[in-house]
Protein backbone atom coordinates (compact mmCIF):
# COMPACT_ATOMS: atom_id res chain seq x y z
CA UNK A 1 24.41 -45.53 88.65
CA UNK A 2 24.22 -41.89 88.99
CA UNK A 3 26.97 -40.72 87.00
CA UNK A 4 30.84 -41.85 85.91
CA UNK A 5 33.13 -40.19 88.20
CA UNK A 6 37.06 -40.56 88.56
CA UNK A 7 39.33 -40.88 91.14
CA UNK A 8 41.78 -37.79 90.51
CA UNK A 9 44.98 -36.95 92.45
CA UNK A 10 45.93 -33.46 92.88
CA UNK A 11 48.95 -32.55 90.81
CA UNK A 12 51.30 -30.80 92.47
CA UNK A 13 50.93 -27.30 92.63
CA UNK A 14 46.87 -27.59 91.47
CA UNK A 15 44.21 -25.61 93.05
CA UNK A 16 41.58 -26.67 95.26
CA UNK A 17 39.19 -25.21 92.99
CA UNK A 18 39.19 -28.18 90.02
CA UNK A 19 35.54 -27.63 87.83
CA UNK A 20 33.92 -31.58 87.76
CA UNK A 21 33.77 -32.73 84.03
CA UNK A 22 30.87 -34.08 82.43
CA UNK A 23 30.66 -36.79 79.22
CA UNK A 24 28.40 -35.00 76.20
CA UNK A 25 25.55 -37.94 77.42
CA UNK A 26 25.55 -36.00 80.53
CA UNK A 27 25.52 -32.38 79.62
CA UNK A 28 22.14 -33.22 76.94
CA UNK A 29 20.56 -34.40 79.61
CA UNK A 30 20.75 -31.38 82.34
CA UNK A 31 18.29 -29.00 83.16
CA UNK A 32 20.86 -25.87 82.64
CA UNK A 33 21.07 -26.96 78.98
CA UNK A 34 18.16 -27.64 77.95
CA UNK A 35 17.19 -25.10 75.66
CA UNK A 36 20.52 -25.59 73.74
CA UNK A 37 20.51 -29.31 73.37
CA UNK A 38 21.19 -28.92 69.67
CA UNK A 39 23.66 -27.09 69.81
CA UNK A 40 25.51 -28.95 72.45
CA UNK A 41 25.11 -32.41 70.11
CA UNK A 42 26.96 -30.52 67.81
CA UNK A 43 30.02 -29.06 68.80
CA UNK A 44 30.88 -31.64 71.68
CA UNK A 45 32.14 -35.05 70.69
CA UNK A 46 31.67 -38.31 71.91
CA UNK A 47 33.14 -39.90 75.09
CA UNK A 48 35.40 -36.54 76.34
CA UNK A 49 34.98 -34.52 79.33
CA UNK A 50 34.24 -31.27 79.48
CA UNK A 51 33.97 -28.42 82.25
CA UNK A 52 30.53 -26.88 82.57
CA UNK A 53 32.91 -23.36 81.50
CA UNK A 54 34.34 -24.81 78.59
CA UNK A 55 30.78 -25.64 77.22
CA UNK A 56 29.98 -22.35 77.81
CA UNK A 57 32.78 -20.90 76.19
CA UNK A 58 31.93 -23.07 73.12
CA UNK A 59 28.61 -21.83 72.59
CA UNK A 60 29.54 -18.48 72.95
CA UNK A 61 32.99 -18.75 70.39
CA UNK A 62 30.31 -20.57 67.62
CA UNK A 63 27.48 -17.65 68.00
CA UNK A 64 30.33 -15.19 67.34
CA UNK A 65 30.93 -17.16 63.98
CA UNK A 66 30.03 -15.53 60.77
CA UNK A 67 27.75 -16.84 58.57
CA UNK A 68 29.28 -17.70 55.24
């Protein structure tokens, strides 16, 4: 098996432009992450989906941090 994929219906008033999601398992393994597989273990949890933006978004919100 490739990959888990759903079956979504469009919700009313949705866009044709819906971002796939991807389960952590998937994301460690790509190629476009595979410098930050470290970091991507640990701020994404188990078993959720997540858009390839939101991941994104996530690395760059916990760089910003400050170091206490």
């Amino acid at each position: 098996m490739a990959g888990k994929k759903r079956d979504l219906e469009a919700a009313p008033g949705a866009t044709d432009k819906m971002e796939p999601e991807f389960l952590k398992e998937q994301l460690l393994t790509s190629k476009r992450f595979k410098g930050r597989r470290d970091i991507i273990d640990a701020l994404l949890e188990d078993g959720k989906l997540y858009t390839i933006t939101a991941v994104e978004e996530k690395i760059k919100d916990y760089r910003k941090g400050k170091v206490k």
